[in-house]
N, C-alpha and C. Protein backbone atom coordinates (compact mmCIF):
# COMPACT_ATOMS: atom_id res chain seq x y z
N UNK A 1 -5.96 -16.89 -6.52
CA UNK A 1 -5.23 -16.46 -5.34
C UNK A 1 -6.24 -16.18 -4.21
N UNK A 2 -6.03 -16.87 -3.13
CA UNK A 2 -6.94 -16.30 -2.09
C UNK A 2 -6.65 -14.97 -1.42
N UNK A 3 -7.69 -14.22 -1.29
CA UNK A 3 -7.65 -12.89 -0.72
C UNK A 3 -7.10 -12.67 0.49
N UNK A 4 -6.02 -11.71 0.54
CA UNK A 4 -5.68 -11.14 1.98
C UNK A 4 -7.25 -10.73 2.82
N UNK A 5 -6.68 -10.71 4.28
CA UNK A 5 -7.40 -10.04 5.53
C UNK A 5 -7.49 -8.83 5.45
N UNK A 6 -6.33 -8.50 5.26
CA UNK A 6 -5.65 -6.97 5.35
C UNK A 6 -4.64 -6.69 4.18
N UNK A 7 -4.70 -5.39 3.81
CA UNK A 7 -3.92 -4.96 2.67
C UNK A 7 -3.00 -3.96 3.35
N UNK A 8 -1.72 -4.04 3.51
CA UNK A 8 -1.05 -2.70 3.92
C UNK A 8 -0.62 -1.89 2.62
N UNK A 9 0.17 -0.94 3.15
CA UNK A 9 0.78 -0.33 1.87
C UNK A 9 2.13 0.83 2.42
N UNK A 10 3.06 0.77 2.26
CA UNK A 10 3.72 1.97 2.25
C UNK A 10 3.34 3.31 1.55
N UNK A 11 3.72 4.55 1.94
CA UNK A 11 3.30 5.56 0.61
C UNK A 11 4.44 6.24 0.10
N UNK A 12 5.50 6.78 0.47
CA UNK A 12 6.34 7.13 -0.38
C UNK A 12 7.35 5.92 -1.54
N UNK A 13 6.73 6.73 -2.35
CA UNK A 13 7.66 5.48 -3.42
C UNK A 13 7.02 4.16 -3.96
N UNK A 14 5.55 4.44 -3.42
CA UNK A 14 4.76 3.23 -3.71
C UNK A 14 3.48 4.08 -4.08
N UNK A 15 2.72 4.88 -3.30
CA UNK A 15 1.99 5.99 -3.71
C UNK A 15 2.10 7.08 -4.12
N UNK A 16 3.67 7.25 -4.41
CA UNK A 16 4.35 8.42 -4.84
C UNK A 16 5.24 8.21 -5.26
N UNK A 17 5.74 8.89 -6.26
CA UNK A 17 7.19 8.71 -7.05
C UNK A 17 8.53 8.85 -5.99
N UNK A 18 8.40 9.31 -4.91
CA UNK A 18 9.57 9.37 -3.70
C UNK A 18 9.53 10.91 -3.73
N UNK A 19 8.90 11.75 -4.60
CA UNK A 19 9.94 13.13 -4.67
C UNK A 19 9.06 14.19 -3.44
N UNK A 20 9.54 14.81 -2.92
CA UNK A 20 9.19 15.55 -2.16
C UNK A 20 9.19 17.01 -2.53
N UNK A 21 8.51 17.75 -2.31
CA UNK A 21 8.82 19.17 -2.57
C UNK A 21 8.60 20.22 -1.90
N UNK A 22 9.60 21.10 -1.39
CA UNK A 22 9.23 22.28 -0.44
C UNK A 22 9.33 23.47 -1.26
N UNK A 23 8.21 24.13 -0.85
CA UNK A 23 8.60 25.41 -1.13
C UNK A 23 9.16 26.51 -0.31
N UNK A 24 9.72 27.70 -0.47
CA UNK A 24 10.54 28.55 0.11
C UNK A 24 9.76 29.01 1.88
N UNK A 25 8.87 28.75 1.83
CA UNK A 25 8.41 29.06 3.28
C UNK A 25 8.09 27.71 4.03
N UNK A 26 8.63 26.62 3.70
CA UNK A 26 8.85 24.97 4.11
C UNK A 26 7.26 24.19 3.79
N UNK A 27 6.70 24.63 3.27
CA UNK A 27 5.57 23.64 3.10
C UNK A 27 6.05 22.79 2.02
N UNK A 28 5.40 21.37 2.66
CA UNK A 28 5.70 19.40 1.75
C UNK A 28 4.71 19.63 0.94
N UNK A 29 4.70 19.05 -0.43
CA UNK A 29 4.17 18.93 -1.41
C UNK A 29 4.54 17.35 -1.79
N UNK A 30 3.27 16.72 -2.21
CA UNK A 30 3.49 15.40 -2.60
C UNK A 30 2.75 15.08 -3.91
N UNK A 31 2.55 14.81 -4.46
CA UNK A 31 2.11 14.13 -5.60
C UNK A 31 1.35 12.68 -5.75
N UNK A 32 0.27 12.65 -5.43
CA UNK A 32 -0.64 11.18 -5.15
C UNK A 32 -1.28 10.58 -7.01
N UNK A 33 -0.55 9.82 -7.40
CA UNK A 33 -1.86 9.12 -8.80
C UNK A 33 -3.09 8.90 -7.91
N UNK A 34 -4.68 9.65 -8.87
CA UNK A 34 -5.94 9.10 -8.21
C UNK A 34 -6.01 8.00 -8.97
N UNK A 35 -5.28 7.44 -9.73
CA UNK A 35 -5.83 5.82 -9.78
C UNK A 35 -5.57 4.51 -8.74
N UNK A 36 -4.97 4.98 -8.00
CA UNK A 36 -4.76 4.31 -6.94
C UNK A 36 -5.66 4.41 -5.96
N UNK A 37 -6.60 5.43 -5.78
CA UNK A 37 -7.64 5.37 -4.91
C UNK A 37 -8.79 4.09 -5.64
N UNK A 38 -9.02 3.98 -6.88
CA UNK A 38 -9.59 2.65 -7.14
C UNK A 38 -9.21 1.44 -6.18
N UNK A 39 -7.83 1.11 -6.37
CA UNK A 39 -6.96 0.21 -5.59
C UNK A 39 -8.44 -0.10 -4.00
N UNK A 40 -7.89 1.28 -3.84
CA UNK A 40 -9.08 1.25 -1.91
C UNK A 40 -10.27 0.93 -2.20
N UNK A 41 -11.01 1.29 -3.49
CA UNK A 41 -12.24 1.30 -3.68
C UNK A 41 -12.68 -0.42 -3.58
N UNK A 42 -11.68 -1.10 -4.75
CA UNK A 42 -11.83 -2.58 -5.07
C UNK A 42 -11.78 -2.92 -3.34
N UNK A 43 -10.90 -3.01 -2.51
CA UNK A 43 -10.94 -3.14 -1.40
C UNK A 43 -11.97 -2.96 -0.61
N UNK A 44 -12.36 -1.99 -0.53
CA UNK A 44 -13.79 -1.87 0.08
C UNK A 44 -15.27 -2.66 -0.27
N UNK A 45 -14.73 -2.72 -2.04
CA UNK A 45 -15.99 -3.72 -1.98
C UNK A 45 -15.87 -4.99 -1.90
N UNK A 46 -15.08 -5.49 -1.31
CA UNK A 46 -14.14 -6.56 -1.01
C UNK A 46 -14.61 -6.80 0.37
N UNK A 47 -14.43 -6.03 1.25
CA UNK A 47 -14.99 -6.23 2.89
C UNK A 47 -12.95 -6.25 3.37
N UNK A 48 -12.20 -6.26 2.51
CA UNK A 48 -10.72 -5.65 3.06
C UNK A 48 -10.15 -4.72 3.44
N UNK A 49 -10.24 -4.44 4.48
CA UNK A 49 -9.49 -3.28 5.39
C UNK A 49 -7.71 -3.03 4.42
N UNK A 50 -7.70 -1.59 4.70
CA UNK A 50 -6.71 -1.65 4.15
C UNK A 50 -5.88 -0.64 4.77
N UNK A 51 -4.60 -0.59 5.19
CA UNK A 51 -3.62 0.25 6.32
C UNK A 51 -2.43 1.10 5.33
N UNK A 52 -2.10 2.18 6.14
CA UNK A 52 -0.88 2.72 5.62
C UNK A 52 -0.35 2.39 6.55
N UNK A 53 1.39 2.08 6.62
CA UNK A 53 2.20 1.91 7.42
C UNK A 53 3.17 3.22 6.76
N UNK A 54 3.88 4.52 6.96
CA UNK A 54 4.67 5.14 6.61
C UNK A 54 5.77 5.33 7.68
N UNK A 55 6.79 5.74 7.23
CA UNK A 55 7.89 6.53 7.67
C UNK A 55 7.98 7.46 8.07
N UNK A 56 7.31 8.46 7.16
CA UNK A 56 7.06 9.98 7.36
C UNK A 56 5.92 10.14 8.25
N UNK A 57 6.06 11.54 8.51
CA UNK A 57 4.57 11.89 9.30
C UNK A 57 4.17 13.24 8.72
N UNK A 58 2.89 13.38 7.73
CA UNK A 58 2.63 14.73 6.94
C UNK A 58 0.83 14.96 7.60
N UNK A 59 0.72 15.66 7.35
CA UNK A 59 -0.78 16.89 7.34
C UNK A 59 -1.10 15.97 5.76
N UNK A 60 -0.49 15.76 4.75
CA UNK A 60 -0.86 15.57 3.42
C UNK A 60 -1.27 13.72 3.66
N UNK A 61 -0.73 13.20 3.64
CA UNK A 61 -0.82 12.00 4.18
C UNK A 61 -1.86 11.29 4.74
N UNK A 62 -2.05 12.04 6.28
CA UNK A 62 -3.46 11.89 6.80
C UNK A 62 -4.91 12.68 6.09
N UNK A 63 -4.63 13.51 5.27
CA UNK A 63 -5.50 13.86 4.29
C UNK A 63 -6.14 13.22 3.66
N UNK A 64 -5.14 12.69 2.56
CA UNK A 64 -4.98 11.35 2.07
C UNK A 64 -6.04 10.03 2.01
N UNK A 65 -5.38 9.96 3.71
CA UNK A 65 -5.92 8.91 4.52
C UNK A 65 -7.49 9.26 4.42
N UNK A 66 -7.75 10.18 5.23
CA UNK A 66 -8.95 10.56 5.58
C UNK A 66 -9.90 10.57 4.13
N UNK A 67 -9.67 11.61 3.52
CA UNK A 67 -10.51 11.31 1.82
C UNK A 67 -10.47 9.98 1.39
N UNK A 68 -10.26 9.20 1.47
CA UNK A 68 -9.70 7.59 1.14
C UNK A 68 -10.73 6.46 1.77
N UNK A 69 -10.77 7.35 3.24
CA UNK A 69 -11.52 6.55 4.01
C UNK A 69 -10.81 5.22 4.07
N UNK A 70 -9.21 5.33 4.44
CA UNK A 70 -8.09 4.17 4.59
C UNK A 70 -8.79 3.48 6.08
N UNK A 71 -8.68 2.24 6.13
CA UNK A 71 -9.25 1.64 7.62
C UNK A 71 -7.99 2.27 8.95
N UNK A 72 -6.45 2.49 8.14
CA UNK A 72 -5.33 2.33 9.41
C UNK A 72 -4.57 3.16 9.30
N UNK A 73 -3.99 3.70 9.88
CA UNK A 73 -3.08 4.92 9.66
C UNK A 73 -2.03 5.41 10.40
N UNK A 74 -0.45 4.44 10.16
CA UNK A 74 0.08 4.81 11.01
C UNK A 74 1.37 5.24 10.67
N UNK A 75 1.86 6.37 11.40
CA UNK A 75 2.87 7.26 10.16
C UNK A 75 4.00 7.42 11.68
N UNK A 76 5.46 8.02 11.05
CA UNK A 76 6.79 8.31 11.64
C UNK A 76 6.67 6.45 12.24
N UNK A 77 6.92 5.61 11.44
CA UNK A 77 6.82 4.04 12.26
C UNK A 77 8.34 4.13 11.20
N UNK A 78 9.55 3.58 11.62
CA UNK A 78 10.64 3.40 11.55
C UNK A 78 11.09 1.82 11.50
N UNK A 79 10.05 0.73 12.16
CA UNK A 79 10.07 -0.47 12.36
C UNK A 79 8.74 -0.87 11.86
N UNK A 80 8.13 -1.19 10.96
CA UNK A 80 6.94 -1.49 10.55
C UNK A 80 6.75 -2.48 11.17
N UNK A 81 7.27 -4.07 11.40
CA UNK A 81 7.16 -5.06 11.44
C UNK A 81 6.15 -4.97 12.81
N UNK A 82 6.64 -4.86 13.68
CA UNK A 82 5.52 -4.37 14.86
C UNK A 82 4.48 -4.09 15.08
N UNK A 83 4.18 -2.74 14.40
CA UNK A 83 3.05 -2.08 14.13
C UNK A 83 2.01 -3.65 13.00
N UNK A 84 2.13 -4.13 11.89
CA UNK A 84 1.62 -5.32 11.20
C UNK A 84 1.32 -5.91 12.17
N UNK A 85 2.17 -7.12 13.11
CA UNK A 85 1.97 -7.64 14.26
C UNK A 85 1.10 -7.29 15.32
N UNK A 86 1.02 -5.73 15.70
CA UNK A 86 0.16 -5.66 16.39
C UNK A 86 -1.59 -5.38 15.96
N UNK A 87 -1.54 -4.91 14.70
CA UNK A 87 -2.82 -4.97 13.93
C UNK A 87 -3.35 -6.26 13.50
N UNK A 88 -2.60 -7.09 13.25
CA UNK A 88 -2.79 -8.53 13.37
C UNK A 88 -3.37 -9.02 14.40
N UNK A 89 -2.97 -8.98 15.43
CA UNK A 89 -3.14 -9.16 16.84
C UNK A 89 -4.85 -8.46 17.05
N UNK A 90 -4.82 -7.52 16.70
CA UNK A 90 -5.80 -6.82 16.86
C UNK A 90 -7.21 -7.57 16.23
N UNK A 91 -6.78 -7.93 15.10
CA UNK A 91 -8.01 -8.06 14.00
C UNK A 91 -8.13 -9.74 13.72
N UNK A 92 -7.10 -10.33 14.76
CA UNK A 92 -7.14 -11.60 15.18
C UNK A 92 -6.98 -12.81 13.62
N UNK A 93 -5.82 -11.85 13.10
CA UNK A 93 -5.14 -12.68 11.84
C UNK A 93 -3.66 -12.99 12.26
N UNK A 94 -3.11 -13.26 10.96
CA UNK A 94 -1.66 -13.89 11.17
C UNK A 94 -1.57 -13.49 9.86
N UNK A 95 0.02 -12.67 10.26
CA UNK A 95 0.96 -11.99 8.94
C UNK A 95 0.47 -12.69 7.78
N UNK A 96 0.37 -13.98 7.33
CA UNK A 96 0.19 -14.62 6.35
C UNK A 96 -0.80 -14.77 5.70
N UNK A 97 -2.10 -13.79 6.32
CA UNK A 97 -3.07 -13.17 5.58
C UNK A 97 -3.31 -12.09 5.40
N UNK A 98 -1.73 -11.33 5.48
CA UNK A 98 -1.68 -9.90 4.94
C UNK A 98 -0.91 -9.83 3.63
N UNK A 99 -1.19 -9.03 2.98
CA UNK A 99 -0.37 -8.31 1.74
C UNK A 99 0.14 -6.92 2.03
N UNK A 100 1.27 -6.55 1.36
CA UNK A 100 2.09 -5.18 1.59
C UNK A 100 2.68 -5.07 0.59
N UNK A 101 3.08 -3.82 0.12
CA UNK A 101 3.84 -3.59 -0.82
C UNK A 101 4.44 -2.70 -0.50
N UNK A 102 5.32 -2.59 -0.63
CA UNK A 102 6.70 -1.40 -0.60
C UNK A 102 7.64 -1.53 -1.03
N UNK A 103 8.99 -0.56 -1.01
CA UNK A 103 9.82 0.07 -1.99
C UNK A 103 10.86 0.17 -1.23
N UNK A 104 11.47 -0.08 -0.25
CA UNK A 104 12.42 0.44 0.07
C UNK A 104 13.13 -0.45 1.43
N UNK A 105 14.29 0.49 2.13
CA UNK A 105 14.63 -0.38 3.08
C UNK A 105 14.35 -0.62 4.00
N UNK A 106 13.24 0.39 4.71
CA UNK A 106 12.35 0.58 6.24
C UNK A 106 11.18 -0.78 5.65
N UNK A 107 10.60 -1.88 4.33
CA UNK A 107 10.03 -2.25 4.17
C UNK A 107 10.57 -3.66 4.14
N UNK A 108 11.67 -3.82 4.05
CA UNK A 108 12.34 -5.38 3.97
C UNK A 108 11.63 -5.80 4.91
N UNK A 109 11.69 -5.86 6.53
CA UNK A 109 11.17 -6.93 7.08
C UNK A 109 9.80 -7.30 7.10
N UNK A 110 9.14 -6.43 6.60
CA UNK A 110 7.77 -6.54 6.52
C UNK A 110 7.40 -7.52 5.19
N UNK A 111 8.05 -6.86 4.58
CA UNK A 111 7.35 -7.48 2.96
C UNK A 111 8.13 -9.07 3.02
N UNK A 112 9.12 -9.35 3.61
CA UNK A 112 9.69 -10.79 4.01
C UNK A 112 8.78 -11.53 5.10
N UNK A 113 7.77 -11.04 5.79
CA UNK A 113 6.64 -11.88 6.54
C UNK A 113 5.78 -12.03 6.68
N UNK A 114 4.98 -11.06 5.70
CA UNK A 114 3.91 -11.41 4.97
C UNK A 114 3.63 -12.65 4.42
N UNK A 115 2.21 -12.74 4.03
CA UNK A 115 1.75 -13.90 2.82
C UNK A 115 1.96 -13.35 1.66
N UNK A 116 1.65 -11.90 1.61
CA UNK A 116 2.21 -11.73 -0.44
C UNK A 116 2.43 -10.32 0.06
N UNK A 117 3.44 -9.96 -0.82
CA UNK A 117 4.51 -8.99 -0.82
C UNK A 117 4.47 -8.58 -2.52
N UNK A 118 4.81 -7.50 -2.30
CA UNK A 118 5.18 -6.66 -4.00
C UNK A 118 5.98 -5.35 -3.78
N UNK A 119 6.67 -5.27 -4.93
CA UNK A 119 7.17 -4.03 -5.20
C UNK A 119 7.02 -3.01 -6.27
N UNK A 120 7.40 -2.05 -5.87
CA UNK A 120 6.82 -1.07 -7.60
C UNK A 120 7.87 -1.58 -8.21
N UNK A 121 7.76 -1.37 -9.75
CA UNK A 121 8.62 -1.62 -10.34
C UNK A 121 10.34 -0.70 -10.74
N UNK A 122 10.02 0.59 -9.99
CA UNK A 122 11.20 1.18 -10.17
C UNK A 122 11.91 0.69 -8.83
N UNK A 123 11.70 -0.11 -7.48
CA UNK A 123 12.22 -0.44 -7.14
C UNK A 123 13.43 -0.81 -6.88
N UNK A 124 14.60 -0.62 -5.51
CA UNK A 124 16.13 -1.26 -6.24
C UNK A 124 15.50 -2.93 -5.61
N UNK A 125 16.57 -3.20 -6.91
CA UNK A 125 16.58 -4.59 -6.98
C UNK A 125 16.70 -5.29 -6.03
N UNK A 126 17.56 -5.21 -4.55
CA UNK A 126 17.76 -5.43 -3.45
C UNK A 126 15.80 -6.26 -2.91
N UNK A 127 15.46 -5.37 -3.39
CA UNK A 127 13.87 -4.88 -2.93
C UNK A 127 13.01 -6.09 -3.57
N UNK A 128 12.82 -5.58 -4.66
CA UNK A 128 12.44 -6.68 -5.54
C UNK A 128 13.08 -8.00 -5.55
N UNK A 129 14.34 -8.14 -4.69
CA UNK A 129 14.79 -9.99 -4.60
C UNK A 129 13.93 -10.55 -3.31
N UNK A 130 12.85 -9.49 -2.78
CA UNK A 130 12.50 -10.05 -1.05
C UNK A 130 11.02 -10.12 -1.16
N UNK A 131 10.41 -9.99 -2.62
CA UNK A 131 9.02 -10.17 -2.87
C UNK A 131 8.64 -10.83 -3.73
N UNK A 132 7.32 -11.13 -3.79
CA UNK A 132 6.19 -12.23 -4.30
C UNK A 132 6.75 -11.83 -6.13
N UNK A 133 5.99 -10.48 -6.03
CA UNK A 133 5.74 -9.91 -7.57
C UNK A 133 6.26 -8.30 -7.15
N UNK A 134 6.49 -8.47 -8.68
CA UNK A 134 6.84 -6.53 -8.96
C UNK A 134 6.16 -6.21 -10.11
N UNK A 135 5.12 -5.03 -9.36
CA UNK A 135 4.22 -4.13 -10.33
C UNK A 135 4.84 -3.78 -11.53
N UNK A 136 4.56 -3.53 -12.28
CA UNK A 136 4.95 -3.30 -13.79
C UNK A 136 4.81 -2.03 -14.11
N UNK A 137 3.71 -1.25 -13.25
CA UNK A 137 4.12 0.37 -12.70
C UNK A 137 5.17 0.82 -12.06
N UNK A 138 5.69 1.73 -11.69
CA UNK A 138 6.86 2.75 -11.02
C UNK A 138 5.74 2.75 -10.19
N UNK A 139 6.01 3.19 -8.50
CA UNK A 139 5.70 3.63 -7.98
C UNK A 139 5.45 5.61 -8.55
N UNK A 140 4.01 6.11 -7.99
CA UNK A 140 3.64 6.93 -7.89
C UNK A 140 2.64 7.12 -9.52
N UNK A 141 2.72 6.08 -10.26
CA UNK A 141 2.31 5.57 -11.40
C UNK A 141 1.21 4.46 -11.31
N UNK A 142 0.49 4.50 -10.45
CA UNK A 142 -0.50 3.51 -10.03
C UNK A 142 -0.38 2.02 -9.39
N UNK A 143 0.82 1.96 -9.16
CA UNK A 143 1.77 0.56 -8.52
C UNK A 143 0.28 0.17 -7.37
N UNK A 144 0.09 0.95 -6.56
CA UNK A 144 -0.64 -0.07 -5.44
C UNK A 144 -2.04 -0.11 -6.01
N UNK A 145 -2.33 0.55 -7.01
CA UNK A 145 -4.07 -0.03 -7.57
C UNK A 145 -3.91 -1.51 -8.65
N UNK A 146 -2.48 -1.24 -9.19
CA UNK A 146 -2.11 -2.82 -10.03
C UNK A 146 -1.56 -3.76 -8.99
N UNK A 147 -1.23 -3.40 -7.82
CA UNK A 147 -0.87 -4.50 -6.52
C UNK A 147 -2.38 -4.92 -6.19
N UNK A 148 -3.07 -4.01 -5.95
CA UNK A 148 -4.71 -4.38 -5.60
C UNK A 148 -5.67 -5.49 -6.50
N UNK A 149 -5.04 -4.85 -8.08
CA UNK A 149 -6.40 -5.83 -9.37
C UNK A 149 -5.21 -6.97 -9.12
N UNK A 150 -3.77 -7.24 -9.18
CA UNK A 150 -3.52 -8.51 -9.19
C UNK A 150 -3.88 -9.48 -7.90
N UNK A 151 -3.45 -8.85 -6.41
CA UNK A 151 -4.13 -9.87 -5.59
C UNK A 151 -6.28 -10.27 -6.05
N UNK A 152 -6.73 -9.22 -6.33
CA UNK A 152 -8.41 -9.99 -6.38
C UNK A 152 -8.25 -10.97 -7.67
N UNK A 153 -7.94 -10.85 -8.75
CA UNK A 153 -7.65 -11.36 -9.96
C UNK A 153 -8.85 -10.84 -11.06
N UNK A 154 -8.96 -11.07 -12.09
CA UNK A 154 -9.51 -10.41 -13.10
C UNK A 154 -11.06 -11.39 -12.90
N UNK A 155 -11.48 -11.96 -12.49
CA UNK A 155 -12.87 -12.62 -12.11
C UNK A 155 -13.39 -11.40 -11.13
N UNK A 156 -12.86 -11.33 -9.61
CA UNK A 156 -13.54 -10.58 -9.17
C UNK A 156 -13.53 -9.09 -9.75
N UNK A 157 -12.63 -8.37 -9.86
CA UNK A 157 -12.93 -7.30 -10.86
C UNK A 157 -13.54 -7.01 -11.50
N UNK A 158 -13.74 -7.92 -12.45
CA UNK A 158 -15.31 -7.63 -13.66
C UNK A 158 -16.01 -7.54 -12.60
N UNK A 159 -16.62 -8.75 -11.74
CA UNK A 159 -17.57 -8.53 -11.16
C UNK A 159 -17.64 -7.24 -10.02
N UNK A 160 -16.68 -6.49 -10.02
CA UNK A 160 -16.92 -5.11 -9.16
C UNK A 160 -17.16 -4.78 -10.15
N UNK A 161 -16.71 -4.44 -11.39
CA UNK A 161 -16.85 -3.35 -11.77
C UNK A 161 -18.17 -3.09 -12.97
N UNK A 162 -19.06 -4.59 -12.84
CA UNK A 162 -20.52 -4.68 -13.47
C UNK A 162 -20.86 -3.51 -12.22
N UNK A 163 -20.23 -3.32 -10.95
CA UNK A 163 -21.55 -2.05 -9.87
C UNK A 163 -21.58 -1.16 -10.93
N UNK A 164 -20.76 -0.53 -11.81
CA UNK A 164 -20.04 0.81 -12.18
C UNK A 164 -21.15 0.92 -13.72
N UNK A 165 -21.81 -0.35 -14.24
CA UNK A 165 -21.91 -0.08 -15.82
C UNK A 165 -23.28 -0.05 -15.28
């Protein structure tokens, strides 16, 4: 498979199981798998930029982001498709050398104009009829670090991960 330009990613429901949690004085609580920060890592040694596109807009999120050292970060986006387009624009690619994965319905048009598209696997089906592949993880279960090792494929992998031995 040839490598995306750019890797996007949704995060609720793809980096997270969807569940949200407040406690009694309103602070969000989220729940991140760190095996998915591998996902960024392979990316990085890749020379692939890699973006959040979200829905939400959290303090936790851009945290996230920031510890991650994510290349893009753009949150309360309601229309993703745009925001892709204009980072495209930016980085002087075309949708069709991006990958995305997401879960839901703010992600249909995106993951439909991409070059490769995925979904977690708890996904509704709706979801999973408008993409490439579906992770074999649930979202919040490492879905975008197994979206990550399947686009490089198991060649480049070993060879990242001889840096590590």
């Amino acid at each position: 498979m040839k490598l995306p330009k750019l890797i996007l990613t949704d995060i609720d429901g793809v980096w997270t199981d969807g569940g949200m949690f407040y406690d009694q004085t309103g602070n969000e609580w989220k729940k991140f798998n760190t095996s998915d920060s591998a996902g960024v890592l392979f990316c990085k040694k890749l020379n692939i930029p890699v973006g959040i596109i979200t829905g939400e807009t959290t303090e936790i999120v851009k945290r996230r982001a920031e510890k991650l050292k994510i290349d893009y970060l753009f949150q309360g986006i309601t229309n993703k498709l745009p925001v892709a387009l204009s980072l495209c624009e930016k980085l002087n690619i075309s949708l069709d050398e991006v990958a995305y994965i997401g879960d839901d319905i703010g992600d249909i048009a995106l993951l439909k104009a991409v070059g490769i598209s995925a979904a977690p696997n708890n996904a509704p089906t709706y979801i999973k009829e408008s993409v490439n592949f579906i992770t074999q993880k649930n979202g919040g279960d490492g879905a975008f670090r197994e979206f990550v090792e399947t686009i490089i494929g198991q060649e480049r992998l070993k060879n990242i991960l001889q840096d590590f031995e």
